[in-house]
Each structure stands twice: as C-alpha cells, then as structure tokens.
Protein backbone atom coordinates (compact mmCIF):
# COMPACT_ATOMS: atom_id res chain seq x y z
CA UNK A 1 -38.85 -32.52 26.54
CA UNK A 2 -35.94 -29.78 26.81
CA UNK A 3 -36.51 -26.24 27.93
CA UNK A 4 -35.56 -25.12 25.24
CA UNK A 5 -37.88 -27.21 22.94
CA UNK A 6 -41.49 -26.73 25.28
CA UNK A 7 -43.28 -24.83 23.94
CA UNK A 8 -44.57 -23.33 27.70
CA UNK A 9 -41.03 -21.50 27.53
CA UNK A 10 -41.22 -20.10 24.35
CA UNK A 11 -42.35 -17.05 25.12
CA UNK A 12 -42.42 -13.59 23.19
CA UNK A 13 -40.39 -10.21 22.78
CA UNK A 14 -41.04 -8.77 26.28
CA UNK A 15 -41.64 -11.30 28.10
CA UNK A 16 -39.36 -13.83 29.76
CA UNK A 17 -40.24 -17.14 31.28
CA UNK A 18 -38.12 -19.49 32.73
CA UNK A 19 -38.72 -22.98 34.70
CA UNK A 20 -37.20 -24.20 37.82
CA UNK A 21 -37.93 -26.38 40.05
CA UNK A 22 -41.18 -26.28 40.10
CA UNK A 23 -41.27 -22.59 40.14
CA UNK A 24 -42.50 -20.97 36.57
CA UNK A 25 -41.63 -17.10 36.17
CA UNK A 26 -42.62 -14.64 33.90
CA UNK A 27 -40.96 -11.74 33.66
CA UNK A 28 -41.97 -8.66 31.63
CA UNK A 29 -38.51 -7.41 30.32
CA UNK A 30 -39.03 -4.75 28.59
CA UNK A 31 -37.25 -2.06 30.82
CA UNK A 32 -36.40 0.73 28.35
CA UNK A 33 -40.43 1.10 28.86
CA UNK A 34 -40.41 0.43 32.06
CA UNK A 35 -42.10 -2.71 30.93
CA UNK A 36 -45.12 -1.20 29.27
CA UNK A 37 -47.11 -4.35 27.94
CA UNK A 38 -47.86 -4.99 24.04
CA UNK A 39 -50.88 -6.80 23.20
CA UNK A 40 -48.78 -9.66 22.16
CA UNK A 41 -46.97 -9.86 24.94
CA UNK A 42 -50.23 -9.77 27.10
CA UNK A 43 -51.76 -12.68 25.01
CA UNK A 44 -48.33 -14.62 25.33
CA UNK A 45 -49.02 -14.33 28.84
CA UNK A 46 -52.79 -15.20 28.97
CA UNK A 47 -52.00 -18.33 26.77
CA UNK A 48 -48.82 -18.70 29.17
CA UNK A 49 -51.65 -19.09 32.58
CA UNK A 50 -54.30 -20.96 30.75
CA UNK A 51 -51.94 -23.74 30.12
CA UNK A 52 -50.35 -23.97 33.87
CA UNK A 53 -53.24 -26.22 35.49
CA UNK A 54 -52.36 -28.96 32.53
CA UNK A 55 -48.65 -29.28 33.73
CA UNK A 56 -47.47 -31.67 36.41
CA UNK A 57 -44.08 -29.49 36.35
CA UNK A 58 -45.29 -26.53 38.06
CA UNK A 59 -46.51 -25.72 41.31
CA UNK A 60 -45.95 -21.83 41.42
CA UNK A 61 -46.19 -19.33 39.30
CA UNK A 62 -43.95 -16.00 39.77
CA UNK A 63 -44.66 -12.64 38.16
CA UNK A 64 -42.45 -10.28 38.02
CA UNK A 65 -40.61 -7.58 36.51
CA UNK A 66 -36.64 -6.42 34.33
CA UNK A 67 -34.99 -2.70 35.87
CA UNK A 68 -36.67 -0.30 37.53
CA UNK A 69 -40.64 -1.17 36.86
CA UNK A 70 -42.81 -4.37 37.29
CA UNK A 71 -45.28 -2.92 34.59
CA UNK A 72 -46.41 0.36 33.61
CA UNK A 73 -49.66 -1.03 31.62
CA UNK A 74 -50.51 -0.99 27.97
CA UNK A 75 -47.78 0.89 25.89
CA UNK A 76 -49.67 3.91 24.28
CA UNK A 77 -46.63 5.86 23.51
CA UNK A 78 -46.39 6.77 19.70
CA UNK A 79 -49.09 8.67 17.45
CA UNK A 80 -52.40 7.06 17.11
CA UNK A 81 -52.05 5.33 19.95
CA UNK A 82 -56.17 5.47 20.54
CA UNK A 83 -56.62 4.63 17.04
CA UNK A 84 -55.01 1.26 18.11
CA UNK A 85 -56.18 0.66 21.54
CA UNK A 86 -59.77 -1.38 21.06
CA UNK A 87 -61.60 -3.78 23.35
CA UNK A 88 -59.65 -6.10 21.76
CA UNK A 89 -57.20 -5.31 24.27
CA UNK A 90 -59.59 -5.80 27.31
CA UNK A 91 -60.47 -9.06 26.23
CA UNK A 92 -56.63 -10.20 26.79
CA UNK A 93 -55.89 -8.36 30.14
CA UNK A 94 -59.44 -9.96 31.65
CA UNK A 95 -58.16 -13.10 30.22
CA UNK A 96 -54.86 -12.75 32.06
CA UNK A 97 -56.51 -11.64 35.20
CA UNK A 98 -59.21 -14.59 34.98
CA UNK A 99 -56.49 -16.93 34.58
CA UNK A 100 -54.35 -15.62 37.63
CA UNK A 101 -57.37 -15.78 39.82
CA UNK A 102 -58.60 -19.55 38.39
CA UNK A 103 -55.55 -20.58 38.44
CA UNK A 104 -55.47 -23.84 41.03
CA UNK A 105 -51.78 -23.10 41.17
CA UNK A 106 -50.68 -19.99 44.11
CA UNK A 107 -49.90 -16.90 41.90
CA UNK A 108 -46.98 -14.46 43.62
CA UNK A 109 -46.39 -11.13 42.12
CA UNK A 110 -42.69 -10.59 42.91
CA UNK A 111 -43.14 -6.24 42.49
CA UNK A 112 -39.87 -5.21 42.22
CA UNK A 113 -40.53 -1.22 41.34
CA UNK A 114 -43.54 0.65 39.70
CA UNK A 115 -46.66 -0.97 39.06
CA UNK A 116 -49.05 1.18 37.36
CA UNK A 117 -52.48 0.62 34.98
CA UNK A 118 -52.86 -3.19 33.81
CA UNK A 119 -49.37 -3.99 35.55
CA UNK A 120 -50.91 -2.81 38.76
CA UNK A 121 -53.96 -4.69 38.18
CA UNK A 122 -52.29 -8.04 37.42
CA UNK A 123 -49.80 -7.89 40.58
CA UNK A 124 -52.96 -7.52 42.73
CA UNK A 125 -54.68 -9.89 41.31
CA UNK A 126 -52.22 -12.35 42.45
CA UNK A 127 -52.30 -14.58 45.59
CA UNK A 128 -49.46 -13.29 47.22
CA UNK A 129 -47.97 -9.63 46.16
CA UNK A 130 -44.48 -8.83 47.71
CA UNK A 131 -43.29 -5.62 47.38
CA UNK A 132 -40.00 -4.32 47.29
CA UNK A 133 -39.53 -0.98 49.38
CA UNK A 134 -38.95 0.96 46.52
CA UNK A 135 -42.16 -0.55 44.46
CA UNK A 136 -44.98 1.61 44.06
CA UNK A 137 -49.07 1.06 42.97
CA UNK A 138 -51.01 3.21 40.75
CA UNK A 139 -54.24 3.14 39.09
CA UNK A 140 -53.41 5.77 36.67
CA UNK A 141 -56.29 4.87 34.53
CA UNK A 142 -58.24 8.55 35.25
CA UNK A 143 -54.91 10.12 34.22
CA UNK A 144 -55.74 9.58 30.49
CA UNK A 145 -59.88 9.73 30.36
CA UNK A 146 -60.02 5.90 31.20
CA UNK A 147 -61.40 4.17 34.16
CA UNK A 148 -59.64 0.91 36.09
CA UNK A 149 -60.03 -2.24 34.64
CA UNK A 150 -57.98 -5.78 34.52
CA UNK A 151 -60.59 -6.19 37.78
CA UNK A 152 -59.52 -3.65 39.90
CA UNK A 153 -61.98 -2.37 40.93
CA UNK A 154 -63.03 -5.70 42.80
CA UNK A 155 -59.55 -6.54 43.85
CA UNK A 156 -58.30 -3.10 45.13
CA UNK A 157 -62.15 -2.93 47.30
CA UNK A 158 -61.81 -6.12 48.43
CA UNK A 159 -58.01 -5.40 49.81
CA UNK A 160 -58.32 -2.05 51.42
CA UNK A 161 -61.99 -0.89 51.44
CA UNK A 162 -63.84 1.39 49.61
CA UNK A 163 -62.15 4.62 50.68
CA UNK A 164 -59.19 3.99 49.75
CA UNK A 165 -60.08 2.20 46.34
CA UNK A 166 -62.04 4.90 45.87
CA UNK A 167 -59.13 7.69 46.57
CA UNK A 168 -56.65 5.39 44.66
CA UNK A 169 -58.83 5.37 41.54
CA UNK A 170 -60.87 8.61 41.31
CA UNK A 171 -57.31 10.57 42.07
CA UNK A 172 -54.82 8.41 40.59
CA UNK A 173 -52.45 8.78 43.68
CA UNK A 174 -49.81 5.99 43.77
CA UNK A 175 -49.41 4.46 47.22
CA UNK A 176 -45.81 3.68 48.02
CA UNK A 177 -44.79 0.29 48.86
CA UNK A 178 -45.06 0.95 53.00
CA UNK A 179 -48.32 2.29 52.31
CA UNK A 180 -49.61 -0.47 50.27
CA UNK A 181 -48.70 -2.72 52.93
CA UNK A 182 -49.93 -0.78 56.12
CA UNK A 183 -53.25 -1.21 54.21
CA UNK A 184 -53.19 -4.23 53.47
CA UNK A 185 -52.71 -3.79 49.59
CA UNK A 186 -50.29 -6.46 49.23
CA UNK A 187 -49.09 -9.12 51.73
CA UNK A 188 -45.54 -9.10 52.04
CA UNK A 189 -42.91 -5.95 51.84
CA UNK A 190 -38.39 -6.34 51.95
CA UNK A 191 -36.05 -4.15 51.31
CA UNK A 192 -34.85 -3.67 47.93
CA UNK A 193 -31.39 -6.17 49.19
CA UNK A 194 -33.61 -8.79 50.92
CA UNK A 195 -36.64 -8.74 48.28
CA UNK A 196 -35.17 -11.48 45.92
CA UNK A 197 -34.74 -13.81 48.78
CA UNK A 198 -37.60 -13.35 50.26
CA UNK A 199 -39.18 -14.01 46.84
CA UNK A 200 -37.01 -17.07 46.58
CA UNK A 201 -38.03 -18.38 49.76
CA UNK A 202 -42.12 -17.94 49.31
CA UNK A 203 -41.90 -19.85 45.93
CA UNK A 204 -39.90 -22.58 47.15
CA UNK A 205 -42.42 -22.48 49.95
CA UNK A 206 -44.84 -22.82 47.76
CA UNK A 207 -43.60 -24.99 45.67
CA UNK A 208 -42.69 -27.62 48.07
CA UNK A 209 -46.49 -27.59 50.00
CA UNK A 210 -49.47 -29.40 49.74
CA UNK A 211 -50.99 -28.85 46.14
CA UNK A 212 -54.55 -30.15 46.73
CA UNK A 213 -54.57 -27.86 50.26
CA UNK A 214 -53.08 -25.01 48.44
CA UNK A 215 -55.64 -25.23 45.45
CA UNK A 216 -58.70 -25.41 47.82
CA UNK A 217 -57.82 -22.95 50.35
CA UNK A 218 -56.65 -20.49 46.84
CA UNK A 219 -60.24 -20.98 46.01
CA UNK A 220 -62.23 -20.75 49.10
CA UNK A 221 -60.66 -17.10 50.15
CA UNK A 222 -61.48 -16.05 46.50
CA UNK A 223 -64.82 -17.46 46.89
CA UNK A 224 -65.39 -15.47 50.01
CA UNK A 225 -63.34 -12.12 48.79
CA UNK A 226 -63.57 -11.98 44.90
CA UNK A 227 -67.11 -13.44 44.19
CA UNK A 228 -68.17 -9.58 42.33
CA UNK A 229 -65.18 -9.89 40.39
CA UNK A 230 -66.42 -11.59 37.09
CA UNK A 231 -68.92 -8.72 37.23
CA UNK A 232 -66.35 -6.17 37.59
CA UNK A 233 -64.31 -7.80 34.68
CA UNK A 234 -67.78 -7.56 32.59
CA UNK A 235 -68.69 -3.82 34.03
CA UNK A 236 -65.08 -2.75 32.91
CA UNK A 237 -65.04 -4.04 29.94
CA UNK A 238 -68.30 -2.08 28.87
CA UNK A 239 -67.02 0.99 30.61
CA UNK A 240 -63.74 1.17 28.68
CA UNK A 241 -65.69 0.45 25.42
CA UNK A 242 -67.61 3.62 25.76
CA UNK A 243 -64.45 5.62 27.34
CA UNK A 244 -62.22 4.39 24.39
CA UNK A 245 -64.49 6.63 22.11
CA UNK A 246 -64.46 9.76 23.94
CA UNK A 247 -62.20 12.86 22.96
CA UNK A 248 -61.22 12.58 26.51
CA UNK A 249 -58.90 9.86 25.98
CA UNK A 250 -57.96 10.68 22.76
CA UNK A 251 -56.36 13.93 24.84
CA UNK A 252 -55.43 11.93 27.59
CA UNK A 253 -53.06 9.78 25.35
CA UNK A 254 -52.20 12.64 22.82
CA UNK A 255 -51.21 14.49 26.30
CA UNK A 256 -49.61 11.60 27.69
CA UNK A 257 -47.35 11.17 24.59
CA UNK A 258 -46.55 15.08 24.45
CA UNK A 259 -45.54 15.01 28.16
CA UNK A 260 -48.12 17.83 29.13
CA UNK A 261 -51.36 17.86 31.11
CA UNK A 262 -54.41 17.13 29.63
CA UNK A 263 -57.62 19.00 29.06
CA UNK A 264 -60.38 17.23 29.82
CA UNK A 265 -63.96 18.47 28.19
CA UNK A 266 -66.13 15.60 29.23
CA UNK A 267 -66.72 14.89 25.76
C-alpha cells in the first residue's frame, strides 16, 4: 500500500502525519492558532494512536507541533464557544491520552514552543518530552473557570511532586522550558538550532531498539508512576462536567474571546 493510499496517513485539516522509517509523526499544523485543537482533529488523532499497536511499520510515534506553538488546547475562540464545548470533548482528549500511555509503542513529544491546556497535557503524557529552549508548559485550565484534565493531574504529580503540580495548576503559571526540565517536567531540553536533531536522533533511536524491551520497560515505569491515572482521567471528566455548566466558564471563555480579565463569581 502507498502513502498516499493508507488510510493511517490520511489525516484531517490540522493535523499532519507523515511515515518514515519507522518513525510516525503527527503534527498539529494549525499555526495561525497556534495550533489550538478542533474536536475533529483530536478524534483524528485518537483514531490515529488506537490503530499504531496493529502496524508492523511503526516503531515510534512523534508528536509535535507547525510555527511558534506545539498546542494551545481546545479552540474556544468565537461566540458560543461554551455552548459548544460538552463532555463530548473529554471523552476524545482521555481517549488520546489513554492511547499515548497504552500505547506498546515509545511516544516522544517533540515541544517545539507553547504547550498550554490539552496540548500541554498530551506532550506530558508522552514517554519522552523534549523541549526546545524556547517551549513553554501551562495548565491554563483555572484561567477560564475550568480545572486540568487530559490526566494531568496524575502526570504533572507524578513528574514534579505535588507542590509544584499544585502551583502549576491552582495559579496557572507557565514554567519555561529550563524550568520544566530542572524539575524534571520533561526529559530532554536543546536549543531551538539543535532541537530537530536531537529529535531526529531519539526517534531513530527508538526506532532502531528492541521493541519487546521497549514495550515492557514503557509499561512497567507506567505501572509504577501512572497507576492513579485512569482515576484521574475518570475524576476529570466528572469535574469538567459540572465546571462546563457554571457561569464561571461561560465568563472565562466570553473573557478569553474579548481579550480582558475575567470575573469570577463562583457561580
């Protein structure tokens, strides 16, 4: 079968995934949005994930980002923007971040500049996450009335402790790429010049090692790191359901739209 013709390339508006060598990218590409996800793009990628452990061609996947973003999370730019936002859209993201994690393939999340909401969720849910210098991580979930999800709030615990999850959430303070990697938020940090070989080099790394090691070892550190986070998923998921219809987030993203602060009444 061509590229062109499998259907595992296909992919949607937004989203960009190419094949080589082993090595499978996706790329969110939309960078006039600083590659703010649509929910069809996200369920483009969850579909993309769920099928990787049924190909024999593929023995990394690469995430990664177009311009000056990796992901700034859900688009909710436009009016009624909360009227369309529904758990609908959790269900995707926790099948994208389920996917990443169960994957038995490593997962690298090449960040190549801001990685905020879902987008920061998804990088650091992956295996490996190198950052280029001028990336940067925020949970900017309190921001508009919401509270982390795509499994954060396992993942971010489990990397740095719950001080600094805690900080990173409750205040939505981004942590520059440096930062993230004195505390141990991602694994890997370049310069901007040297972060596409260095990216180039892990995946052919990976690519080219032991499959069956790499699969077990993948799972065992998860095991031993991530076992709360199918309850997290589940505890997010019923959190955002009830946050979704509070007048606090309908400000948040009426404010966030409007470019001004919000006003948040607890209601």
């Amino acid at each position: 079968m061509s590229e062109r013709s499998d259907p595992l390339l296909a992919g949607v508006d937004g989203l960009v995934v190419t094949l080589d060598a082993g090595v499978l990218t996706a790329r969110f590409d939309r960078p006039e949005v600083f590659n703010a996800v649509s929910g069809q793009m996200m369920l483009a990628l969850a579909d993309l994930l769920e099928s990787v452990p049924a190909r024999d061609d593929v023995r990394v996947v690469v995430l990664t980002g177009t311009g000056a973003a990796f992901c700034t999370g859900a688009d909710i730019s436009g009016d009624g923007a909360h009227e369309r936002f529904d758990v609908r859209a959790m269900d995707v993201t926790n099948r994208v971040v389920r996917a990443v994690v169960s994957c038995d393939r490593p997962v690298l999340a090449a960040v190549n500049g801001i990685a905020a909401g879902v987008g920061c969720s998804v990088a650091l849910a992956a295996d490996l996450v190198v950052a280029a210098a001028s990336s940067s991580y925020l949970l900017a979930f309190t921001r508009i009335g919401f509270m982390p999800d795509g499994g954060a709030s396992a993942t971010v615990a489990a990397s740095i402790g719950r001080a600094r999850a805690m900080r990173m959430a409750l205040l939505a303070e981004p942590l520059s790429a440096q930062e993230a990697y004195d505390a141990g938020l991602v694994s890997h940090l370049a310069s901007d010049d040297d972060f596409p070989d260095l990216v180039a080099t892990l995946a052919r790394r990976l690519a080219a090692g032991p499959p069956l090691a790499l699969a077990a070892t993948k799972k065992a550190v998860n095991a031993a790191t991530l076992l709360p986070l199918e309850d997290a998923l589940e505890r997010e998921r019923t959190g955002q359901s009830v946050l979704m219809r509070t007048a606090d987030v309908a400000e948040g993203m009426a404010a966030f739209s409007e470019r001004r602060r919000p006003t948040f009444r607890g209601e």
